[in-house]
C-alpha atoms as a PDB file:
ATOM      1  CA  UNK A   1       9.704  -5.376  11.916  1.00  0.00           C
ATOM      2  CA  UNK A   2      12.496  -2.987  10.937  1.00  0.00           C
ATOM      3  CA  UNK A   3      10.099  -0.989   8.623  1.00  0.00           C
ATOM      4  CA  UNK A   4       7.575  -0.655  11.611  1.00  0.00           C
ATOM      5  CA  UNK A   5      10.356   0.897  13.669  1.00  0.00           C
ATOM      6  CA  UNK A   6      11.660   3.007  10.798  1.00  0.00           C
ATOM      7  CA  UNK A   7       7.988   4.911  10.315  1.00  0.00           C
ATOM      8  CA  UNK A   8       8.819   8.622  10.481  1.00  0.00           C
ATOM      9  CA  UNK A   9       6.209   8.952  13.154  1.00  0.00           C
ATOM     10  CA  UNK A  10       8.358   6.779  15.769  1.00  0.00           C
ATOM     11  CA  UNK A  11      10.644  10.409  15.811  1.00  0.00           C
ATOM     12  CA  UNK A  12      10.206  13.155  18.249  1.00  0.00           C
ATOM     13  CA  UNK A  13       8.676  16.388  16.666  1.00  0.00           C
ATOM     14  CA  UNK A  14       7.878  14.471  13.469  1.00  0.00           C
ATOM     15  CA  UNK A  15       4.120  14.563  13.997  1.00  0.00           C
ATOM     16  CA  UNK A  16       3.709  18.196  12.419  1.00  0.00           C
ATOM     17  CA  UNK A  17       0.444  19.543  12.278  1.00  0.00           C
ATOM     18  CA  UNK A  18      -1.721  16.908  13.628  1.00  0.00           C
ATOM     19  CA  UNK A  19      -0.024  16.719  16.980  1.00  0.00           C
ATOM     20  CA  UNK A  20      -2.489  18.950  18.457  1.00  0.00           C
ATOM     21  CA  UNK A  21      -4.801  16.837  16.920  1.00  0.00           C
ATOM     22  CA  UNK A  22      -4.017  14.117  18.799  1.00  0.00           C
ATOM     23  CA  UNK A  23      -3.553  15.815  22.192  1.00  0.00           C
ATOM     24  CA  UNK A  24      -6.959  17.428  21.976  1.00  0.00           C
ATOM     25  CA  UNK A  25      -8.291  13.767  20.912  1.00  0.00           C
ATOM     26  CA  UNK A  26      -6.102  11.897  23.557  1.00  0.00           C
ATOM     27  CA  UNK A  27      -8.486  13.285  26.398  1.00  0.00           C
ATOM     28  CA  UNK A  28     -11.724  12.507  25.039  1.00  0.00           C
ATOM     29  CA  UNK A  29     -13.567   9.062  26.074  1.00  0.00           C
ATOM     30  CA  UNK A  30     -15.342   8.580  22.618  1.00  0.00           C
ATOM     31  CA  UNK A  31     -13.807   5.588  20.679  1.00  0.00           C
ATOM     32  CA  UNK A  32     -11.230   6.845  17.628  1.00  0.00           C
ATOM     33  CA  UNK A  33     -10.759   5.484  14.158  1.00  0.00           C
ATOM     34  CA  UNK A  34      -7.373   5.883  12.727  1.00  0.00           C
ATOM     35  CA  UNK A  35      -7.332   6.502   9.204  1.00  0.00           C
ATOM     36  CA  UNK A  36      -3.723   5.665   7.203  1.00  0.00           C
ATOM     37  CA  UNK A  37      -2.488   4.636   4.062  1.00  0.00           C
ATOM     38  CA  UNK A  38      -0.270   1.407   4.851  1.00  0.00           C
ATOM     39  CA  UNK A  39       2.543   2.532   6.572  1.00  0.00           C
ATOM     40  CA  UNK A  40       1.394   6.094   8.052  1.00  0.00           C
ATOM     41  CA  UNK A  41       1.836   5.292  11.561  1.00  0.00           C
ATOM     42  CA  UNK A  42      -1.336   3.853  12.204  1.00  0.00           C
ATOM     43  CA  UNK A  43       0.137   1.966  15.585  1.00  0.00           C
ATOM     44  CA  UNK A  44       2.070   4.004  16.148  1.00  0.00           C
ATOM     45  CA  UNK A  45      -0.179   6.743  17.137  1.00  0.00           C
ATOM     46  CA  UNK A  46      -2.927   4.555  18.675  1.00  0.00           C
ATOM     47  CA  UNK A  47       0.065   3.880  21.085  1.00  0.00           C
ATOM     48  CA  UNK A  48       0.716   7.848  21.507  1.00  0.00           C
ATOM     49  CA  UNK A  49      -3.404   8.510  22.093  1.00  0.00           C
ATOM     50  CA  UNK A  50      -2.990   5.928  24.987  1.00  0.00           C
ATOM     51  CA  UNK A  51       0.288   7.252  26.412  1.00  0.00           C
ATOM     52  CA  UNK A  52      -1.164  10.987  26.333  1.00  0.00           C
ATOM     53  CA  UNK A  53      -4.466   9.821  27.820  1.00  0.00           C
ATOM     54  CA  UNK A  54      -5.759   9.980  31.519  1.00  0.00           C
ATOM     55  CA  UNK A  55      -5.881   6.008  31.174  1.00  0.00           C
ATOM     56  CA  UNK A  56      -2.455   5.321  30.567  1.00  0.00           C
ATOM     57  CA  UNK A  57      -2.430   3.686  33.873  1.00  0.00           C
ATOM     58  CA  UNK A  58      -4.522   1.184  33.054  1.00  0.00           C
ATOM     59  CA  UNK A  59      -3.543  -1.817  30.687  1.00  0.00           C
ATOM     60  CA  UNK A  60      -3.257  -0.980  26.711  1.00  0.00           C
ATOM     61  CA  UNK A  61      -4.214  -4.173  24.918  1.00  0.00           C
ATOM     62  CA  UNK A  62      -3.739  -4.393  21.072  1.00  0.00           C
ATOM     63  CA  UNK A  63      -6.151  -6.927  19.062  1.00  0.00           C
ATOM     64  CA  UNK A  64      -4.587  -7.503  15.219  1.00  0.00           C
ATOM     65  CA  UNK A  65      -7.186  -8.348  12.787  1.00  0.00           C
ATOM     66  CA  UNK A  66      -4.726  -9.779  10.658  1.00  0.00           C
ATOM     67  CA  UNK A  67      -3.890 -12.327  12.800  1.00  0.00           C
ATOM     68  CA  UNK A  68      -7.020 -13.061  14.454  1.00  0.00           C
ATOM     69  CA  UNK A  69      -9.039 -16.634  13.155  1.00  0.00           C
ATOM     70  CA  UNK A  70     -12.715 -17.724  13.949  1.00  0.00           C
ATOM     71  CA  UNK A  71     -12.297 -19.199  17.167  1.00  0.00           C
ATOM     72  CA  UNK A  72      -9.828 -15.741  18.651  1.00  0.00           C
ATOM     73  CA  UNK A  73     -12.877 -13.698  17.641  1.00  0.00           C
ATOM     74  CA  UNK A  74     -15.582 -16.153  19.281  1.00  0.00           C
ATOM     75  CA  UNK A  75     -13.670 -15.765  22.029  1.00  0.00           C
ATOM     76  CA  UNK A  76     -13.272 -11.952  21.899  1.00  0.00           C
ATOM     77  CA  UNK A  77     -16.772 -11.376  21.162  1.00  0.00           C
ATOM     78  CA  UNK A  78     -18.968 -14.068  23.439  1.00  0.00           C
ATOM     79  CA  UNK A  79     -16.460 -15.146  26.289  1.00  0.00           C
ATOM     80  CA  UNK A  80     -16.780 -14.022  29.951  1.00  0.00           C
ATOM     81  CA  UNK A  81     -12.743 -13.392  30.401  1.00  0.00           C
ATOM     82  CA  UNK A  82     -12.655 -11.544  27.333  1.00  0.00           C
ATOM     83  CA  UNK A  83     -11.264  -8.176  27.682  1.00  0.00           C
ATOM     84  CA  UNK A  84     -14.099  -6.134  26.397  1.00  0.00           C
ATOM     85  CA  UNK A  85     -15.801  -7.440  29.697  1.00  0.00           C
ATOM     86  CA  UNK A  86     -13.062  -5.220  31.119  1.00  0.00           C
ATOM     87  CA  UNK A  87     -13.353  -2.121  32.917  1.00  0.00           C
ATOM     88  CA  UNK A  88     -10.613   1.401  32.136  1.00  0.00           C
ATOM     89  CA  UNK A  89      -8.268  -0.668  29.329  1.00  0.00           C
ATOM     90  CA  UNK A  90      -7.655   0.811  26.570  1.00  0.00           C
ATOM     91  CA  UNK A  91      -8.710  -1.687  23.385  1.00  0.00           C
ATOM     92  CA  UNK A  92      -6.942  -0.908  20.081  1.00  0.00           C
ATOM     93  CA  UNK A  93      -8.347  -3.163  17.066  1.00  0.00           C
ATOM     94  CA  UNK A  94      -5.650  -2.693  14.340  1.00  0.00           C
ATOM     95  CA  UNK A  95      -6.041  -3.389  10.817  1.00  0.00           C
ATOM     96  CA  UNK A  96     -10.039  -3.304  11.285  1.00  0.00           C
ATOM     97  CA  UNK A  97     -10.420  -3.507   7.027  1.00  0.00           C
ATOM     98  CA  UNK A  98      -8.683  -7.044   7.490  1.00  0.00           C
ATOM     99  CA  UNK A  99     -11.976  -8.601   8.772  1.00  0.00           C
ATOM    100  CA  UNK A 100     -14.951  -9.624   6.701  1.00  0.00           C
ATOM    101  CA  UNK A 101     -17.876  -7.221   6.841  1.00  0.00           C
ATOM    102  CA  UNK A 102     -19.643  -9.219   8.759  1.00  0.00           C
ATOM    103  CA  UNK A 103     -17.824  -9.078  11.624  1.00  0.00           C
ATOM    104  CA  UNK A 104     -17.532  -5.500  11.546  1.00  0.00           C
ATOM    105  CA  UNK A 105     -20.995  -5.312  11.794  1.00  0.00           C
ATOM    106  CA  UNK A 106     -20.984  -7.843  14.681  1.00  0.00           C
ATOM    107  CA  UNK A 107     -18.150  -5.700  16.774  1.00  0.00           C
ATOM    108  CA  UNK A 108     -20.375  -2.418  16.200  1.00  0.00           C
ATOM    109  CA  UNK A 109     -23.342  -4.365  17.511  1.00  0.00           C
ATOM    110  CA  UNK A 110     -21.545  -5.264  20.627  1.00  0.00           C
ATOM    111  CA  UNK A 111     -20.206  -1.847  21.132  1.00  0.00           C
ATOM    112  CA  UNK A 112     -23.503  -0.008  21.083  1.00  0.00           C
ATOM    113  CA  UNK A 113     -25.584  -3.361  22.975  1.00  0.00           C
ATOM    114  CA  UNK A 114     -23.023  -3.426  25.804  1.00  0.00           C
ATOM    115  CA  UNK A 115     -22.234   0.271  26.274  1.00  0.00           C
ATOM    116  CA  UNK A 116     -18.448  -1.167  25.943  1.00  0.00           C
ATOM    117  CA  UNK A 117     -17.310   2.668  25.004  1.00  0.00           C
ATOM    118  CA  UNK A 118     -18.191   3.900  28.540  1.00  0.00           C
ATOM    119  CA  UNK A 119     -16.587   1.108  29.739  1.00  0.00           C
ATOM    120  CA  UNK A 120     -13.345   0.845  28.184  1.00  0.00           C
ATOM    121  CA  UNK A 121     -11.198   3.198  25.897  1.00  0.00           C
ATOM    122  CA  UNK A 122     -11.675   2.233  22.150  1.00  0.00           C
ATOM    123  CA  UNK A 123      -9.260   2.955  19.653  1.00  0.00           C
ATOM    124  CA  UNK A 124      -9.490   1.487  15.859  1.00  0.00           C
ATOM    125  CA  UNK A 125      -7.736   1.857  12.356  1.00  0.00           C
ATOM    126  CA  UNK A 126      -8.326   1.065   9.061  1.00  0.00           C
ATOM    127  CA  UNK A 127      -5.427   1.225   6.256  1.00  0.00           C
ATOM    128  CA  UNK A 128      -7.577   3.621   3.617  1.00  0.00           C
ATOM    129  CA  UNK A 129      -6.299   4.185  -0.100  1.00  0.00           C
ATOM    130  CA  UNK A 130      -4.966   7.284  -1.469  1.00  0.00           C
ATOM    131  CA  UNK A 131      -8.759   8.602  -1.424  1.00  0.00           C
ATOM    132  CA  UNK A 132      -9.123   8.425   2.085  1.00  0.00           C
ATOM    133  CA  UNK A 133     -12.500   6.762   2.366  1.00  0.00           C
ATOM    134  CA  UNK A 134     -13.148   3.884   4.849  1.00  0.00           C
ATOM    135  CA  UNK A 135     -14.905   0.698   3.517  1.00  0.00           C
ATOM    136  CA  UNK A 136     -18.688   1.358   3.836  1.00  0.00           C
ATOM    137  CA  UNK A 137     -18.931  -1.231   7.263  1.00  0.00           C
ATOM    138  CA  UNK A 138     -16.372   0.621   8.578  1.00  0.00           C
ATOM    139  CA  UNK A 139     -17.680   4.265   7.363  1.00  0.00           C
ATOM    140  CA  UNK A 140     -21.080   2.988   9.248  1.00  0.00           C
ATOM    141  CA  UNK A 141     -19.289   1.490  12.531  1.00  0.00           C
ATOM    142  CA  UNK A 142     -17.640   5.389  12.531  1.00  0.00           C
ATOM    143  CA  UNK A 143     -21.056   6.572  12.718  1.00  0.00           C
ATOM    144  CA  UNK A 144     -22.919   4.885  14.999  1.00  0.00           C
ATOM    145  CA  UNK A 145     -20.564   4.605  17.090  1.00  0.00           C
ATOM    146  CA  UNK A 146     -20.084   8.152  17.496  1.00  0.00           C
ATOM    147  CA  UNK A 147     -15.972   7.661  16.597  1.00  0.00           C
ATOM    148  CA  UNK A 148     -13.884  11.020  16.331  1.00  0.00           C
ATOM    149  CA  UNK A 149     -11.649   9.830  12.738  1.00  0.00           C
ATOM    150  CA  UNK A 150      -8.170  11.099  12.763  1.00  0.00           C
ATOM    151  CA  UNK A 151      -6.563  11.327   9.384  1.00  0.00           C
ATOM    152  CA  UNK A 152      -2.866  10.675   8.887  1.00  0.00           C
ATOM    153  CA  UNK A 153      -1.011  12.187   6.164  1.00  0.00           C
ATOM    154  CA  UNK A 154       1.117  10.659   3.887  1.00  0.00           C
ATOM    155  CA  UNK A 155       4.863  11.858   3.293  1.00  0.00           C
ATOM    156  CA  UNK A 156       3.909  12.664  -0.356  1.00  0.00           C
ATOM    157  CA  UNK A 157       1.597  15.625   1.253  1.00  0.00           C
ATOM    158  CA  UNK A 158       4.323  16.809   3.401  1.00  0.00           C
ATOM    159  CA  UNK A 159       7.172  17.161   0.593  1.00  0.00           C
ATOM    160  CA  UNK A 160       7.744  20.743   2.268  1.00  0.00           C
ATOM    161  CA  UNK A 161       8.725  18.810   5.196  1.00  0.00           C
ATOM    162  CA  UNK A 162      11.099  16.082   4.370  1.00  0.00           C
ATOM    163  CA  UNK A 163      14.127  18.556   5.043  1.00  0.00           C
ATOM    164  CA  UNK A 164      13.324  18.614   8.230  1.00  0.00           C
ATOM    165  CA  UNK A 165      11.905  15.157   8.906  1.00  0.00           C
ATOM    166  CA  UNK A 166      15.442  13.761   6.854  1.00  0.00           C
ATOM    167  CA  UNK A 167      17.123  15.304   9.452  1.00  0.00           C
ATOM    168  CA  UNK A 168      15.747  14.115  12.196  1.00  0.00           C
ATOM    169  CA  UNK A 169      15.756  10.464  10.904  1.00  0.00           C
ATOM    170  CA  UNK A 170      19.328  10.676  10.697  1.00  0.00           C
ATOM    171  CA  UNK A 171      19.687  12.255  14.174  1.00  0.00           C
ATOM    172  CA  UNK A 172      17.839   9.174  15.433  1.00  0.00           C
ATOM    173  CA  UNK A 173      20.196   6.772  13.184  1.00  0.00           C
ATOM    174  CA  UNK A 174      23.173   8.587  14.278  1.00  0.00           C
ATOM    175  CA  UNK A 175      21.894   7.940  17.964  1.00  0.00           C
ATOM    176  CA  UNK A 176      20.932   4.625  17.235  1.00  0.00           C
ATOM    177  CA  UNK A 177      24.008   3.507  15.578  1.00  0.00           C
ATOM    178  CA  UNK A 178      26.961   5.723  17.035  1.00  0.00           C
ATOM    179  CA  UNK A 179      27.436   7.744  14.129  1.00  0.00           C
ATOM    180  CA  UNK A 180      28.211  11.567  13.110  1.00  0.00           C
ATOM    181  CA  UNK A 181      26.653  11.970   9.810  1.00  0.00           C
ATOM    182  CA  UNK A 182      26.089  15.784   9.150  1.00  0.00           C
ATOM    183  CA  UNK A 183      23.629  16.035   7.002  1.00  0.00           C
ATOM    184  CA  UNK A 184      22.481  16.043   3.115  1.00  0.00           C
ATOM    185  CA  UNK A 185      23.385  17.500  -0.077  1.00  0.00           C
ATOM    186  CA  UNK A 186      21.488  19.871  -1.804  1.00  0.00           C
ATOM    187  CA  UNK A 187      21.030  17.208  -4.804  1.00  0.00           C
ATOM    188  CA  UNK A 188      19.794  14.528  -2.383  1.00  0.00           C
ATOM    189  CA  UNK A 189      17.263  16.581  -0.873  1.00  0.00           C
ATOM    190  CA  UNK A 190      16.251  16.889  -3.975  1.00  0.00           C
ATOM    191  CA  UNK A 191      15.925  13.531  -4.538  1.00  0.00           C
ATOM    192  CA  UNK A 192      13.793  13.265  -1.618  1.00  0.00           C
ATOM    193  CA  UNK A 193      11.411  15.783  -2.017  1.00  0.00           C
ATOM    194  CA  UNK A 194      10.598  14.266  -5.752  1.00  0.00           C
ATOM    195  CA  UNK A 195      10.747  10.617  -4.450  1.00  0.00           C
ATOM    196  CA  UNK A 196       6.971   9.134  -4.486  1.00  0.00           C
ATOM    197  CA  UNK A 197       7.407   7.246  -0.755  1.00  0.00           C
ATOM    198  CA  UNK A 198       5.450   4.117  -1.622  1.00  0.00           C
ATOM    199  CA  UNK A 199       3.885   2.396   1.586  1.00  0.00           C
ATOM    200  CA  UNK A 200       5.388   5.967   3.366  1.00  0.00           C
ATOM    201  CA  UNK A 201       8.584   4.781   4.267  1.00  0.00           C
END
C-alpha cells in the first residue's frame, strides 16, 4: 500500500511530458491501454484520465485482474447486473497481462459484439517489460479494439529529472509529515541520478 502511494506520479507537476498526453487523451471516448513497467503509475493515471474526463460524473469502477477468480469473471462477462451492461461508467481493467489469454480474447469479443465502448468509458493496462511490447492477446485486443496506448516512462529515462521530481517528493513528505527538510546535497543527487530505480520507486 505505502509503495502505491509513494509512486512519483501521485505528485503535482510530476507528470512531465506526457501530461498533455493525457489531457488530449482524457476527452476522447475510444477505450485506452496503459502501458507501464511495474510501478509506473499505471492506476494512478487511469484514475487522472477519469478525473480529467467529461464522465467524471458518472461512477469510476476499477476491475483487478489479479484478484479476479473464475466465477468474478463469469459474472463480469455473462451476468445481467454486471457493470459492462452499464451505461456512462467509466470501466478500468487493471493488470490486464494477469489473465490467461483466453480470456483476453473473450473480453475483446464482448467489447466489439456488444458495442460496450460506445456505451461505457474503457480504460485498460498492462505492466510491459523494459521493451515496451504488450503480450501478443493484448497487442491484438489494442487493435481491434481501436485503443489509443499511452506509454509511461520509467524514472531511469527521466534521470534529467529526478532533481526536480526529489524535490517535490520531499515537499509532499514535508507536508505529509510536518517537516522542514530543505533539500539535497550535491553528492546525493548524485546518488540519485545514477541509482537504477527498480520497480520505479
Amino acid at each position: 500500500e505505502y509503495l502505491i502511494n509513494a509512486s512519483f506520479y501521485k505528485i503535482s507537476g510530476a507528470l512531465g511530458e506526457i501530461e498533455n498526453h493525457i489531457n488530449a487523451v482524457a476527452l476522447t471516448r475510444q477505450p485506452v491501454m496503459i502501458l507501464g513497467e511495474a510501478g509506473t503509475g499505471k492506476e494512478q493515471i487511469a484514475r487522472l484520465l477519469y478525473l480529467r474526463s467529461p464522465h467524471s460524473n458518472h461512477p469510476f469502477v476499477a476491475i483487478n485482474c489479479d484478484l479476479i477468480g473464475d466465477k468474478s469473471w463469469d459474472f463480469l462477462l455473462n451476468h445481467y447486473s454486471s457493470p459492462l451492461n452499464d451505461s456512462g461508467n467509466t470501466i478500468f481493467f487493471q493488470s490486464l497481462d494477469a489473465i490467461a489469454p483466453e480470456q483476453t480474447t473473450e473480453l475483446m469479443a464482448s467489447i466489439l459484439s456488444s458495442d460496450l465502448a460506445k456505451r461505457i468509458r474503457l480504460i485498460l493496462s498492462c505492466t510491459v517489460s523494459e521493451n515496451g511490447v504488450p503480450p501478443d492477446p493484448i497487442a491484438d485486443l489494442i487493435r481491434r479494439t481501436g485503443s489509443l496506448s499511452l506509454t509511461l516512462p520509467t524514472l531511469r529515462s527521466r534521470k534529467d529529472e529526478i532533481p526536480s521530481l526529489a524535490s517535490l517528493y520531499l515537499n509532499n513528505l514535508n507536508l505529509e509529515l510536518g517537516k522542514q527538510i530543505s533539500g539535497f546535497d550535491a553528492h546525493a543527487i548524485d546518488q540519485l541520478r545514477r541509482f537504477s530505480w527498480p520497480n520505479n520507486y
